[in-house]
PDB file of N, CA and C in Angstrom:
ATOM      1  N   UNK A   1     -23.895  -7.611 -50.860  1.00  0.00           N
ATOM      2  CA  UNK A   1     -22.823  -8.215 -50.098  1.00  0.00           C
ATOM      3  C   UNK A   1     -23.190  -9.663 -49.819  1.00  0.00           C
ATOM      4  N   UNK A   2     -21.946 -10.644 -49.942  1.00  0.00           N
ATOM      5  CA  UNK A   2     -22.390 -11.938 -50.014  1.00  0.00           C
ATOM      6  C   UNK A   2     -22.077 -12.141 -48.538  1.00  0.00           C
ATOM      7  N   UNK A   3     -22.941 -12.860 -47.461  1.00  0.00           N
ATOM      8  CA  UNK A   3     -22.401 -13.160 -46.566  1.00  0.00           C
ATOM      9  C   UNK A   3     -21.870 -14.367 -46.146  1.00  0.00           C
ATOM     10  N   UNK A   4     -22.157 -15.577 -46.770  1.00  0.00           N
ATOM     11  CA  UNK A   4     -22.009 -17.128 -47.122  1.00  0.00           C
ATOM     12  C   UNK A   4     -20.084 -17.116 -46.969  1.00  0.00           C
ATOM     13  N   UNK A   5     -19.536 -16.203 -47.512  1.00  0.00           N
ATOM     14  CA  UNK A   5     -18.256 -16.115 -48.136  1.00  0.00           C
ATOM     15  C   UNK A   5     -17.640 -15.301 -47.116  1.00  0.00           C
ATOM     16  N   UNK A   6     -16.532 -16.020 -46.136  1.00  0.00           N
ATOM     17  CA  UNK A   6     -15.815 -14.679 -45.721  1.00  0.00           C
ATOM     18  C   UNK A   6     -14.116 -14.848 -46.261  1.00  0.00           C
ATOM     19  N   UNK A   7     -13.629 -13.699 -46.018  1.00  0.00           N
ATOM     20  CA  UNK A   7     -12.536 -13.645 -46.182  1.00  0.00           C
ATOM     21  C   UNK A   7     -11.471 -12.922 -44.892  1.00  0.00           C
ATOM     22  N   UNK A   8     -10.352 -13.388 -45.332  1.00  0.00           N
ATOM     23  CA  UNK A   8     -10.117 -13.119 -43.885  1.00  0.00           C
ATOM     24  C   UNK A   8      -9.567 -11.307 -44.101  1.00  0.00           C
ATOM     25  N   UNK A   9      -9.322 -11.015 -43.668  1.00  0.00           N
ATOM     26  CA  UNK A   9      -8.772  -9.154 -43.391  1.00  0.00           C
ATOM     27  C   UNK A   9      -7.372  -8.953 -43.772  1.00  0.00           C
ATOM     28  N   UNK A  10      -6.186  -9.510 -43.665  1.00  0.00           N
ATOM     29  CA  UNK A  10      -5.034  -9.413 -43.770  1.00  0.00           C
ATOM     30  C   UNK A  10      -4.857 -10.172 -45.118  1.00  0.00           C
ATOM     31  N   UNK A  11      -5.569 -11.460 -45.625  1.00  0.00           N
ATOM     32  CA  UNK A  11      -4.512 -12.226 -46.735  1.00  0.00           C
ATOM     33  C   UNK A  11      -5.875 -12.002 -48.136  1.00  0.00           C
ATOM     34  N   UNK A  12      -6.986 -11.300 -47.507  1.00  0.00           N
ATOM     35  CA  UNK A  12      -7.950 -11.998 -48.872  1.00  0.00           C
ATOM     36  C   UNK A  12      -8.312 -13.183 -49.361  1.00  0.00           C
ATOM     37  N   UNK A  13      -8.464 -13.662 -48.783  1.00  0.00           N
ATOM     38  CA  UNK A  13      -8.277 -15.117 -48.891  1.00  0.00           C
ATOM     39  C   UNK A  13      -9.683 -15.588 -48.064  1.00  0.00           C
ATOM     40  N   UNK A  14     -10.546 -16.553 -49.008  1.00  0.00           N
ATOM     41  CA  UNK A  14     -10.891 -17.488 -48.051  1.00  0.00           C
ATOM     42  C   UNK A  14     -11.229 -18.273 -47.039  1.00  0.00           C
ATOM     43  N   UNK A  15     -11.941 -18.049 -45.816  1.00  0.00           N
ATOM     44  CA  UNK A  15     -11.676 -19.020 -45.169  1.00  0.00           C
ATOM     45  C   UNK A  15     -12.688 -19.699 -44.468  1.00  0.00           C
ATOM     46  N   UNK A  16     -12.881 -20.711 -43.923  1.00  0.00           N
ATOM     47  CA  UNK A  16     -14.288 -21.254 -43.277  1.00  0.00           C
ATOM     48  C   UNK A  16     -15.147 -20.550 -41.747  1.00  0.00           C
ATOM     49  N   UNK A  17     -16.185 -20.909 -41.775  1.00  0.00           N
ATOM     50  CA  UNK A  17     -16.573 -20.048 -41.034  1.00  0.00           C
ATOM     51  C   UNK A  17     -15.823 -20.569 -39.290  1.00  0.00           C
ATOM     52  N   UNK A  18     -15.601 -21.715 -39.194  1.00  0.00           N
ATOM     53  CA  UNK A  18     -14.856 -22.153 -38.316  1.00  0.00           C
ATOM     54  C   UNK A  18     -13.272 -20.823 -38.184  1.00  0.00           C
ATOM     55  N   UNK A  19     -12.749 -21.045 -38.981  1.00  0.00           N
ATOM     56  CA  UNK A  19     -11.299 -19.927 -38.730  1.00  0.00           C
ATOM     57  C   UNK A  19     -11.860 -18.469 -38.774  1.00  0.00           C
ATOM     58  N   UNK A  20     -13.049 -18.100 -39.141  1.00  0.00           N
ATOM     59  CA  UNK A  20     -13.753 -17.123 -39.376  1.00  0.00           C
ATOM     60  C   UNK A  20     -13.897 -16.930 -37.629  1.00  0.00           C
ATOM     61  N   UNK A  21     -14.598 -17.666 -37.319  1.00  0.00           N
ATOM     62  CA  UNK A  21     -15.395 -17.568 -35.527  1.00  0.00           C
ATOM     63  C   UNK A  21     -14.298 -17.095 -34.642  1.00  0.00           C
ATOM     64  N   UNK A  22     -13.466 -18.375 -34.789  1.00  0.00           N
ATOM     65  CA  UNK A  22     -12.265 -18.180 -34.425  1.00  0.00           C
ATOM     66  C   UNK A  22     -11.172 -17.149 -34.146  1.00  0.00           C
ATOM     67  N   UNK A  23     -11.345 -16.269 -35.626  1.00  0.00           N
ATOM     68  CA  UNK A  23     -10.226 -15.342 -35.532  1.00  0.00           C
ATOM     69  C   UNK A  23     -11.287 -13.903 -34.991  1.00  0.00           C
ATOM     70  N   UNK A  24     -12.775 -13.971 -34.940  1.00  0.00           N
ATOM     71  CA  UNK A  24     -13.377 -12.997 -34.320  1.00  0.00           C
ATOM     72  C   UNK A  24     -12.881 -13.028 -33.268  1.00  0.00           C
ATOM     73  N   UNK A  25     -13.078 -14.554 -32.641  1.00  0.00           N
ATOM     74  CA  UNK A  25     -13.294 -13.984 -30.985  1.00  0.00           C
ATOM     75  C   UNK A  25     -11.531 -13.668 -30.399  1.00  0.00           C
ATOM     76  N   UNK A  26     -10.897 -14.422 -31.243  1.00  0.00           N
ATOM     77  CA  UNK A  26      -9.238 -13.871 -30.471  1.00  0.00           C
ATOM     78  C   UNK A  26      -8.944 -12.291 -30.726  1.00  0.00           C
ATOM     79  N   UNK A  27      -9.618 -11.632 -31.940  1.00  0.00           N
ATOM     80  CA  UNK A  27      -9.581 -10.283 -31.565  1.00  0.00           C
ATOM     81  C   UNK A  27     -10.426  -9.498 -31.082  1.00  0.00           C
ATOM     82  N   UNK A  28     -11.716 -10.197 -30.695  1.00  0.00           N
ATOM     83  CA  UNK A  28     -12.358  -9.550 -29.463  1.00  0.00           C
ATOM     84  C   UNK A  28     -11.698  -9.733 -27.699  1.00  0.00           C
ATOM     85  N   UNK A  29     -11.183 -11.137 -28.075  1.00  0.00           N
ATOM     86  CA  UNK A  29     -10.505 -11.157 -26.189  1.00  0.00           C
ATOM     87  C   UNK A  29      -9.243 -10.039 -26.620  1.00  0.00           C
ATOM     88  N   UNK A  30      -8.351  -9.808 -27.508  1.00  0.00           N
ATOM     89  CA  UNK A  30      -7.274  -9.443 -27.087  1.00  0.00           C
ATOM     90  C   UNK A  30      -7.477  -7.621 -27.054  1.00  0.00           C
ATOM     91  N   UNK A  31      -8.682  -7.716 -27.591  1.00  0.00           N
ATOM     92  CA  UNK A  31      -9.060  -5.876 -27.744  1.00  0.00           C
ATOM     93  C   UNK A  31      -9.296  -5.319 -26.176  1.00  0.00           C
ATOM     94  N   UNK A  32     -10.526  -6.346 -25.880  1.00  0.00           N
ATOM     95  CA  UNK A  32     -11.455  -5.933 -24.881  1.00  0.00           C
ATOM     96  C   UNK A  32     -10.729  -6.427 -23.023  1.00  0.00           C
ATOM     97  N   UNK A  33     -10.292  -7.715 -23.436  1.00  0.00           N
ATOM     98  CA  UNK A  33      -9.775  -8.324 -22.428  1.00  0.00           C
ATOM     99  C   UNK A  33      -9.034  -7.356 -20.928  1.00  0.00           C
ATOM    100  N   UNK A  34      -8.674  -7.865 -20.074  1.00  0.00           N
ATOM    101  CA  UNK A  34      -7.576  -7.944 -18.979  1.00  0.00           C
ATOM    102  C   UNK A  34      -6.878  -8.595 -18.401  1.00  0.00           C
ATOM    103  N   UNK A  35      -5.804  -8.916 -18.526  1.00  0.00           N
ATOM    104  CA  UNK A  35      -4.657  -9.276 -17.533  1.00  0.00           C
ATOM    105  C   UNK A  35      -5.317  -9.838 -16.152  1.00  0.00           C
ATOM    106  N   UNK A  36      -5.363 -10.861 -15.549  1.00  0.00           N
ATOM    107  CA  UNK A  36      -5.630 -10.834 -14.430  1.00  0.00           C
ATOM    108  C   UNK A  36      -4.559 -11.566 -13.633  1.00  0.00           C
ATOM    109  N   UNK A  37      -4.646 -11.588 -11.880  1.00  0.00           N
ATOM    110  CA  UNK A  37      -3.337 -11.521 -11.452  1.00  0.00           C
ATOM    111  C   UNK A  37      -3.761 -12.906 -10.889  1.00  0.00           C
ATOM    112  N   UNK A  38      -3.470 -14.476 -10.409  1.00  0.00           N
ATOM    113  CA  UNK A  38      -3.823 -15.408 -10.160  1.00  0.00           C
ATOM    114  C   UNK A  38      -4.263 -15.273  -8.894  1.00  0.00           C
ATOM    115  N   UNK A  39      -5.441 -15.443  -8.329  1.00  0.00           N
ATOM    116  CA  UNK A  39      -5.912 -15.278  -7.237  1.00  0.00           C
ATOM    117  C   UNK A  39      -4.929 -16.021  -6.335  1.00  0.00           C
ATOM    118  N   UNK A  40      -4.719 -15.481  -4.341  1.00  0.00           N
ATOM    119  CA  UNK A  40      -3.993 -16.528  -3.890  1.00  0.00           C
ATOM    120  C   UNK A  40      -5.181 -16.071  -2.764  1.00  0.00           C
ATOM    121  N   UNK A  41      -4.856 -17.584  -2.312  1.00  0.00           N
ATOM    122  CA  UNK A  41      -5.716 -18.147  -1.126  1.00  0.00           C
ATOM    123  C   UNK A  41      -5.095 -18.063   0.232  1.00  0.00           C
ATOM    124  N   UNK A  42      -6.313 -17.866   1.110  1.00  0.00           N
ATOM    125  CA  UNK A  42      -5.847 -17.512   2.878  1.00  0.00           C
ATOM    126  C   UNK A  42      -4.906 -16.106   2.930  1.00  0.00           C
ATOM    127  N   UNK A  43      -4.591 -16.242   4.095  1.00  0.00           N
ATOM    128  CA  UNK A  43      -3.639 -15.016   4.512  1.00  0.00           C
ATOM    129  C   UNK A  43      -2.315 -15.286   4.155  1.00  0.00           C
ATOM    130  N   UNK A  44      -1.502 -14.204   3.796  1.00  0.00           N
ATOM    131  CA  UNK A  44      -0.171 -14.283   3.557  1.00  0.00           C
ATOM    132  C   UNK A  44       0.705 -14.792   5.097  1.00  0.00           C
ATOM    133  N   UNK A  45       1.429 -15.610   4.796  1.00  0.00           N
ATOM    134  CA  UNK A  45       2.346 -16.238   5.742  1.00  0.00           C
ATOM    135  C   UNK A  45       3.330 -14.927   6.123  1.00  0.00           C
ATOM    136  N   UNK A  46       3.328 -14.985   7.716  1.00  0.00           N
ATOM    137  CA  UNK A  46       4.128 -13.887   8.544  1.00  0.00           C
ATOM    138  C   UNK A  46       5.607 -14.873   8.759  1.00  0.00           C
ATOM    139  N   UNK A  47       6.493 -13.958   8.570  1.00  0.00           N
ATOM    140  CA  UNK A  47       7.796 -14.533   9.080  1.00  0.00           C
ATOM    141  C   UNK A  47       7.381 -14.612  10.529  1.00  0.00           C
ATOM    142  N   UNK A  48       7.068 -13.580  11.232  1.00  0.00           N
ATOM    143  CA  UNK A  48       7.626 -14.369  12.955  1.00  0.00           C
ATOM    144  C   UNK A  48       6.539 -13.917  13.087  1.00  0.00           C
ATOM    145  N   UNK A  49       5.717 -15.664  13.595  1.00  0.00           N
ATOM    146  CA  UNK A  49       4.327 -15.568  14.164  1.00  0.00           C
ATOM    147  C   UNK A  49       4.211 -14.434  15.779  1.00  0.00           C
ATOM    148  N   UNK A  50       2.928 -14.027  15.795  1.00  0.00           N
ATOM    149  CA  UNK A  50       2.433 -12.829  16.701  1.00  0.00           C
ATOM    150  C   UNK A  50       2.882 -13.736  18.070  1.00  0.00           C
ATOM    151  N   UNK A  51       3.135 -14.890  18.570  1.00  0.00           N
ATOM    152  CA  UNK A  51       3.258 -15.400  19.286  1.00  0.00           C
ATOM    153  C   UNK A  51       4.798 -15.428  20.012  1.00  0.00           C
ATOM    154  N   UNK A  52       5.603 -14.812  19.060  1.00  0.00           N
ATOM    155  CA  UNK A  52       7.079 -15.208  19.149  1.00  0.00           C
ATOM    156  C   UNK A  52       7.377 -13.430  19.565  1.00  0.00           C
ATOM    157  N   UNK A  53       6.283 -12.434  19.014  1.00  0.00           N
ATOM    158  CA  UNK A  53       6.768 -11.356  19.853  1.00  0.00           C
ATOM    159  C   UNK A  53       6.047 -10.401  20.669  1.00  0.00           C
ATOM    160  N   UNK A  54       4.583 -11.055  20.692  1.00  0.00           N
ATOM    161  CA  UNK A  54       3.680  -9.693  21.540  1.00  0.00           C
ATOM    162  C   UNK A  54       3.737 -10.729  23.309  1.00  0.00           C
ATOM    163  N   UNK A  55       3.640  -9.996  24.104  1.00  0.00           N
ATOM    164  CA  UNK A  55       3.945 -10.645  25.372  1.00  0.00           C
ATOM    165  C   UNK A  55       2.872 -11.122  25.949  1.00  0.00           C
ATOM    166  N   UNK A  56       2.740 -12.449  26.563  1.00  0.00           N
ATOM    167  CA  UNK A  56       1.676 -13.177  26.854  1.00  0.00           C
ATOM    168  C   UNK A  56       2.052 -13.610  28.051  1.00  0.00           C
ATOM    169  N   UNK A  57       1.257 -14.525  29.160  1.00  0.00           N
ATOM    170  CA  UNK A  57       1.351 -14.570  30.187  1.00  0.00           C
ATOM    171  C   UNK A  57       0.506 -15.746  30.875  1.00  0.00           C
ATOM    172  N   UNK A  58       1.050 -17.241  31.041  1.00  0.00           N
ATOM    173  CA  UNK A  58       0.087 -17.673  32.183  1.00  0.00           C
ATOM    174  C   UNK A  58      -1.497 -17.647  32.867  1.00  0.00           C
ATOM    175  N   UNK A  59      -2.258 -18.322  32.240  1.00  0.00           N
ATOM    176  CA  UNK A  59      -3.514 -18.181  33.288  1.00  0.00           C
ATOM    177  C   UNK A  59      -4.226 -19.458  32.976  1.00  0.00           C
ATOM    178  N   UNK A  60      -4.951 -19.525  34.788  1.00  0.00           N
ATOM    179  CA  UNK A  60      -5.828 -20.979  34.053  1.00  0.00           C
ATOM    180  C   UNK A  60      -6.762 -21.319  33.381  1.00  0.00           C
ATOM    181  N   UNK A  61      -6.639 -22.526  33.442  1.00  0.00           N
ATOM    182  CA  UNK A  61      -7.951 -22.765  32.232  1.00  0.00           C
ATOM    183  C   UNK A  61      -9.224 -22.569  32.823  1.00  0.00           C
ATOM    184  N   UNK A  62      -9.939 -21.830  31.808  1.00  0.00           N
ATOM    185  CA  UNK A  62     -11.509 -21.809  32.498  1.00  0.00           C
ATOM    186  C   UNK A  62     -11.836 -22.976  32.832  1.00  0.00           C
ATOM    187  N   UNK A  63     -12.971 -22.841  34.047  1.00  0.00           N
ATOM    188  CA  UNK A  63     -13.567 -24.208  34.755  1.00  0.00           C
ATOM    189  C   UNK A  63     -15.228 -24.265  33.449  1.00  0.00           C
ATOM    190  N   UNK A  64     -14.947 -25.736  33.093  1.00  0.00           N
ATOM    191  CA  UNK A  64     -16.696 -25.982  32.818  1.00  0.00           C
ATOM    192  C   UNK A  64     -17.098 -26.651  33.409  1.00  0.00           C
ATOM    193  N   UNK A  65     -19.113 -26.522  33.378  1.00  0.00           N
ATOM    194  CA  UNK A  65     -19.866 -26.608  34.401  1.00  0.00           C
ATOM    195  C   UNK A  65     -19.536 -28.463  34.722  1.00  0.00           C
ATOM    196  N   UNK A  66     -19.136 -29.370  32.975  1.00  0.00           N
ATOM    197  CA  UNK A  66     -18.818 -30.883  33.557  1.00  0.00           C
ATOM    198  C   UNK A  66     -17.791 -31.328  34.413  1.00  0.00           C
ATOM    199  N   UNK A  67     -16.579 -30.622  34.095  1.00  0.00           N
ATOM    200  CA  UNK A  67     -15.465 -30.685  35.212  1.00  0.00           C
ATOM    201  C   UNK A  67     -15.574 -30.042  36.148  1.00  0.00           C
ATOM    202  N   UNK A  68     -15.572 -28.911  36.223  1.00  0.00           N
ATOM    203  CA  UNK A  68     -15.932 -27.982  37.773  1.00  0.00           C
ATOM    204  C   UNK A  68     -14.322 -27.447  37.595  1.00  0.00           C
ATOM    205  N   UNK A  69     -13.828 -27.581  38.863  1.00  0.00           N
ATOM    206  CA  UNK A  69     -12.522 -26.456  38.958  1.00  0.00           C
ATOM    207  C   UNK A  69     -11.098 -27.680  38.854  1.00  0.00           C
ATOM    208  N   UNK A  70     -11.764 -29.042  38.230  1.00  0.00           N
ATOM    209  CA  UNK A  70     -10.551 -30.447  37.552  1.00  0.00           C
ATOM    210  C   UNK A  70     -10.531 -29.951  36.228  1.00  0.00           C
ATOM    211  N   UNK A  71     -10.557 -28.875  35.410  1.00  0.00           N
ATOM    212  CA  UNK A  71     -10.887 -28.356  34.299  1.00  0.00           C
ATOM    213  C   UNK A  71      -9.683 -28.847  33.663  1.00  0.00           C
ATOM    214  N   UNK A  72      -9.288 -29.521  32.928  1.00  0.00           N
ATOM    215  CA  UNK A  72      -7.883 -29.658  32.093  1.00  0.00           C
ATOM    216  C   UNK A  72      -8.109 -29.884  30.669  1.00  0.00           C
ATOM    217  N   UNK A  73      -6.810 -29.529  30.052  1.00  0.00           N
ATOM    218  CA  UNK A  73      -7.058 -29.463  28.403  1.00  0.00           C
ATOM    219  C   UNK A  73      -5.279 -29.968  28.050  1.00  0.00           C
ATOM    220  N   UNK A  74      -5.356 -30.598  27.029  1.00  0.00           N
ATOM    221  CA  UNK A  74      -4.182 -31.263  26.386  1.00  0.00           C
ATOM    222  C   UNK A  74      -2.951 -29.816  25.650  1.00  0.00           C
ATOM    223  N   UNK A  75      -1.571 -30.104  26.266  1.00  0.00           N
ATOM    224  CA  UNK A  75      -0.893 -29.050  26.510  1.00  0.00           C
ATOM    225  C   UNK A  75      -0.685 -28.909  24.417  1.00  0.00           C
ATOM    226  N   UNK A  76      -0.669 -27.915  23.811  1.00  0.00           N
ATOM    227  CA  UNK A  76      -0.164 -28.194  22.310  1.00  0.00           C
ATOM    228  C   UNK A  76       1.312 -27.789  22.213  1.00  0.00           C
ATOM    229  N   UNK A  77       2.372 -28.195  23.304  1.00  0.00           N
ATOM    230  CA  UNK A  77       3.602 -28.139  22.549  1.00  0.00           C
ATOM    231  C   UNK A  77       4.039 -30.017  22.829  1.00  0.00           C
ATOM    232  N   UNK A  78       3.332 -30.145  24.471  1.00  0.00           N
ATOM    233  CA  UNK A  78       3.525 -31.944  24.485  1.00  0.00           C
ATOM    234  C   UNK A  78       2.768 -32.029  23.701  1.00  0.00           C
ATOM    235  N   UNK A  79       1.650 -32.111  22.781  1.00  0.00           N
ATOM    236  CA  UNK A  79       0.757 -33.386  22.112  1.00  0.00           C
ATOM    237  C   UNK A  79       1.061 -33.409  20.978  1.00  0.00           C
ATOM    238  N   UNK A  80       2.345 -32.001  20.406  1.00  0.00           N
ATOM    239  CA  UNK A  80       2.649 -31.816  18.798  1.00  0.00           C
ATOM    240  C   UNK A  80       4.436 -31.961  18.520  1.00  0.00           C
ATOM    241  N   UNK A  81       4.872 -31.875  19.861  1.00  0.00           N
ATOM    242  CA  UNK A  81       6.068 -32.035  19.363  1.00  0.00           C
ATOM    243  C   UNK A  81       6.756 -33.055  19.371  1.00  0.00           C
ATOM    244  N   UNK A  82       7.864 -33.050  18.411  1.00  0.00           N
ATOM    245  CA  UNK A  82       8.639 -34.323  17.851  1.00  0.00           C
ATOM    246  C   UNK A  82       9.786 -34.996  18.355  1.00  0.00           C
ATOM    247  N   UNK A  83      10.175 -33.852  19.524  1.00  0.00           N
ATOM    248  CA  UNK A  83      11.155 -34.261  20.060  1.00  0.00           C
ATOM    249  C   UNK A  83      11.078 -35.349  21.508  1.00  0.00           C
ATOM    250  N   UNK A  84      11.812 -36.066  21.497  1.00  0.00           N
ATOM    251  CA  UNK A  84      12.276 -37.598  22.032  1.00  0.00           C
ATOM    252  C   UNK A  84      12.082 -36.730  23.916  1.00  0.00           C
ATOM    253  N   UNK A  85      11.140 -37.866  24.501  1.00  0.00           N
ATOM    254  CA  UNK A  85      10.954 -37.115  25.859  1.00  0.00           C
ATOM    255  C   UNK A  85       9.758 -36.555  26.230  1.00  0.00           C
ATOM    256  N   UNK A  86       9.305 -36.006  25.160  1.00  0.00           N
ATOM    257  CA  UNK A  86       7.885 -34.843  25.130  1.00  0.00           C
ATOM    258  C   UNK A  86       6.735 -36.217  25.183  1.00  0.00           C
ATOM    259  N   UNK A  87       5.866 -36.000  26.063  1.00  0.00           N
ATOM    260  CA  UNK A  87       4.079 -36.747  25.769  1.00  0.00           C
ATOM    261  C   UNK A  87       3.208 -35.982  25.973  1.00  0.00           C
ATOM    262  N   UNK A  88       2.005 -36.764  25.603  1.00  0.00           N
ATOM    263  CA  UNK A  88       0.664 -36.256  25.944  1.00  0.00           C
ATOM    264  C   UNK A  88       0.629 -35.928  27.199  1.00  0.00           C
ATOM    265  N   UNK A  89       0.115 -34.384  27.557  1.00  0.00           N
ATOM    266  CA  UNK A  89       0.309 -34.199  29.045  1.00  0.00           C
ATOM    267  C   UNK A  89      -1.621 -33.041  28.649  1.00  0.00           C
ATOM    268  N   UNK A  90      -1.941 -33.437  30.256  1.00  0.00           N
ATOM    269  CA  UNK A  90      -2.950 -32.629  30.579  1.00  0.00           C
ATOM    270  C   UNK A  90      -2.581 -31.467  31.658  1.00  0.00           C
ATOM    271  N   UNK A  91      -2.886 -30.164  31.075  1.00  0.00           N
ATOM    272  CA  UNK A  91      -2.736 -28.524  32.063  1.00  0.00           C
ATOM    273  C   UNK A  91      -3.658 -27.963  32.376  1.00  0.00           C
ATOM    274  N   UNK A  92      -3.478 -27.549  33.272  1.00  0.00           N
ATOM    275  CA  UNK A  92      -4.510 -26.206  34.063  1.00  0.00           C
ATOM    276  C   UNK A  92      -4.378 -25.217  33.616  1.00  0.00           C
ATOM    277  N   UNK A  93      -3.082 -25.013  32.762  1.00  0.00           N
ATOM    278  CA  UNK A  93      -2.478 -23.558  32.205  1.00  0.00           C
ATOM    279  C   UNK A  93      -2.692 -23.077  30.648  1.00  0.00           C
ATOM    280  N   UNK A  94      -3.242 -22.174  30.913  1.00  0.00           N
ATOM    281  CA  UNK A  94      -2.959 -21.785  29.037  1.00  0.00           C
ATOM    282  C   UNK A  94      -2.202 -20.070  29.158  1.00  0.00           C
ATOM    283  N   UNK A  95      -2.392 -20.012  27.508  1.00  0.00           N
ATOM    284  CA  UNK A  95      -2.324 -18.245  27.350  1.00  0.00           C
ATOM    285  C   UNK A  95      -3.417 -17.901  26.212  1.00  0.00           C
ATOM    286  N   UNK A  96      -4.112 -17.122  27.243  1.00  0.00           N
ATOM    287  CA  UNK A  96      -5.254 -16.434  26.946  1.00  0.00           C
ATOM    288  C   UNK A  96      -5.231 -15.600  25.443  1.00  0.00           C
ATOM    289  N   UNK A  97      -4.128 -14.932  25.258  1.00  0.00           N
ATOM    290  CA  UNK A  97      -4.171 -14.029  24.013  1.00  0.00           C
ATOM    291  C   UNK A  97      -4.092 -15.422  22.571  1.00  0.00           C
ATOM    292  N   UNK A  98      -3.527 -15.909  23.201  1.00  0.00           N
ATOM    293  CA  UNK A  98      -3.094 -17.319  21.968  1.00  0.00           C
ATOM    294  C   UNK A  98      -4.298 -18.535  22.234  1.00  0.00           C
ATOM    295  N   UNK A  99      -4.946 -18.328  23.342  1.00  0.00           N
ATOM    296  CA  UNK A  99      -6.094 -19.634  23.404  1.00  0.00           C
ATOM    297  C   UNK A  99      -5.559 -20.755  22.711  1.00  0.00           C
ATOM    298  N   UNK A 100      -4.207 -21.097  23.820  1.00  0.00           N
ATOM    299  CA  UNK A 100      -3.653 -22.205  23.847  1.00  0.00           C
ATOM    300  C   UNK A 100      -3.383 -22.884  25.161  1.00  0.00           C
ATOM    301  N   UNK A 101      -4.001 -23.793  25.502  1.00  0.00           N
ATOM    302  CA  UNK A 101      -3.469 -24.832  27.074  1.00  0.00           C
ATOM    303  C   UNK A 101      -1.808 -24.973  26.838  1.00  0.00           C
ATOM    304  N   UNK A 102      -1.049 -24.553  27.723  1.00  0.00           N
ATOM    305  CA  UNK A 102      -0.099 -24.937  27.560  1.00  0.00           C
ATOM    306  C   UNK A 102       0.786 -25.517  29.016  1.00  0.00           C
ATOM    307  N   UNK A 103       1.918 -26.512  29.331  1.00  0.00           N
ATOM    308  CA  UNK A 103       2.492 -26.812  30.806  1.00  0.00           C
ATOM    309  C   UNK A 103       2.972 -25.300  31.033  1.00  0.00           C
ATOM    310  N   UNK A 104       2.750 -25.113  32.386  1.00  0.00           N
ATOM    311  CA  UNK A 104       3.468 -23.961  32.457  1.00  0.00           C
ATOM    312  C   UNK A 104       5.381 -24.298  32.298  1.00  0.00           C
ATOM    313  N   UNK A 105       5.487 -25.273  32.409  1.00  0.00           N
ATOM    314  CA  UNK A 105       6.966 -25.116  32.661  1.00  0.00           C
ATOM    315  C   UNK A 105       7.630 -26.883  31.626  1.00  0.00           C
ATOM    316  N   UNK A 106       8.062 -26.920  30.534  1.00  0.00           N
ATOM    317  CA  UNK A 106       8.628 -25.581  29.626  1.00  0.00           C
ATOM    318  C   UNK A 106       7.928 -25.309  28.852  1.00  0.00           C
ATOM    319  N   UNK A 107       6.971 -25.834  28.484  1.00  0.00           N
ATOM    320  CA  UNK A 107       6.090 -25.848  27.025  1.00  0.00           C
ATOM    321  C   UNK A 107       5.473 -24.204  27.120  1.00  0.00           C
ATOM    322  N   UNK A 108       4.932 -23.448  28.055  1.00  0.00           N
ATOM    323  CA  UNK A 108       4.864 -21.577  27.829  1.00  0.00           C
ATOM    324  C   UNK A 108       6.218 -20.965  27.393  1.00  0.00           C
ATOM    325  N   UNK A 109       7.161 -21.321  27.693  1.00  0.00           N
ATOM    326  CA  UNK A 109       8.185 -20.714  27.664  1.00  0.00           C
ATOM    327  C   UNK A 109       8.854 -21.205  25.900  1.00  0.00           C
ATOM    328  N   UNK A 110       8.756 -22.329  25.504  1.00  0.00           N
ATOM    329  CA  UNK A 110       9.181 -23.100  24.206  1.00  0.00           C
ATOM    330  C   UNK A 110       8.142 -22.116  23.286  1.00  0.00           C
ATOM    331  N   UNK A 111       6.706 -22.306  23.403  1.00  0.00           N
ATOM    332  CA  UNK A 111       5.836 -21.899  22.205  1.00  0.00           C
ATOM    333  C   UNK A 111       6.189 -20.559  22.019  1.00  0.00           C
ATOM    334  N   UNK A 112       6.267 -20.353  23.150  1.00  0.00           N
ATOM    335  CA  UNK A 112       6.737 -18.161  23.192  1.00  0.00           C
ATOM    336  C   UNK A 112       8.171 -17.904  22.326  1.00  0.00           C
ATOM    337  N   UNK A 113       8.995 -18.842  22.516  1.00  0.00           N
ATOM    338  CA  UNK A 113       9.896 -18.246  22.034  1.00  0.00           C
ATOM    339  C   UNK A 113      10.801 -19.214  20.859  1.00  0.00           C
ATOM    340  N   UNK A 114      10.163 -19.846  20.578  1.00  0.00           N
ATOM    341  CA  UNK A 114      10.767 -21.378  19.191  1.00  0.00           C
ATOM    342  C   UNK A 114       9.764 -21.128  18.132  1.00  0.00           C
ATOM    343  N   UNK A 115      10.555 -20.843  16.998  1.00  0.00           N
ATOM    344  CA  UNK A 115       9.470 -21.009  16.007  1.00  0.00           C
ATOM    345  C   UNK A 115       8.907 -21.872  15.469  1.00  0.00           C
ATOM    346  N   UNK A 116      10.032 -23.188  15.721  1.00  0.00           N
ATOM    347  CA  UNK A 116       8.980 -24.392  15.548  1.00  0.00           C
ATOM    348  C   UNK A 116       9.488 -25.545  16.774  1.00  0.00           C
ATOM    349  N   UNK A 117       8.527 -25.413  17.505  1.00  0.00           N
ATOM    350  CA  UNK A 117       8.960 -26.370  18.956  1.00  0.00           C
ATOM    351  C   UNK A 117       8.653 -27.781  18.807  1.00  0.00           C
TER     352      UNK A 117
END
């Protein structure tokens, strides 16, 4: 058996060892291979964030030992929202399940219940 010489399987024919390599390995991937499904990244996006329906409630912000019981933290519906009126405001208030500072009055009541405030 000459091995210098291949030929291909279907035409008899000829061919270099380049189309030779070639046509091995496409019928080794398509024998052996699998399908794979495109990996996706992070968590799947929830239609209505846990915030908009499990019930939460008011409480203050923990005191640290540098502030003492002046403990304040920047509210995240004033420091993120877009609407005309809203500023940077500092609270005593958050919600604990969401470990978010928030004003108690409206910004607890907006994040709880706007899906995008």
């Amino acid at each position: 058996m000459d091995f210098d010489r291949k030929q291909d399987v279907n035409t008899g024919k000829e061919i270099t060892s380049l189309q030779f390599r070639t046509n091995l390995m496409r019928g080794l991937l398509e024998e052996y291979s699998t399908l794979r499904c495109p990996a996706k990244g992070g968590r799947p996006a929830l239609d209505t964030p846990l915030r908009l329906t499990a019930r939460h409630f008011p409480s203050e912000v923990p005191q640290t030992t540098s502030q003492g019981s002046k403990t304040r933290r920047h509210c995240k519906v004033c420091l993120s929202s877009t609407r005309k009126g809203k500023e940077r405001r500092l609270t005593k208030h958050m919600c604990v399940p969401c470990n978010t500072p928030l004003c108690a009055v409206p910004s607890f009541e907006e994040y709880h219940t706007l899906k995008n405030y």
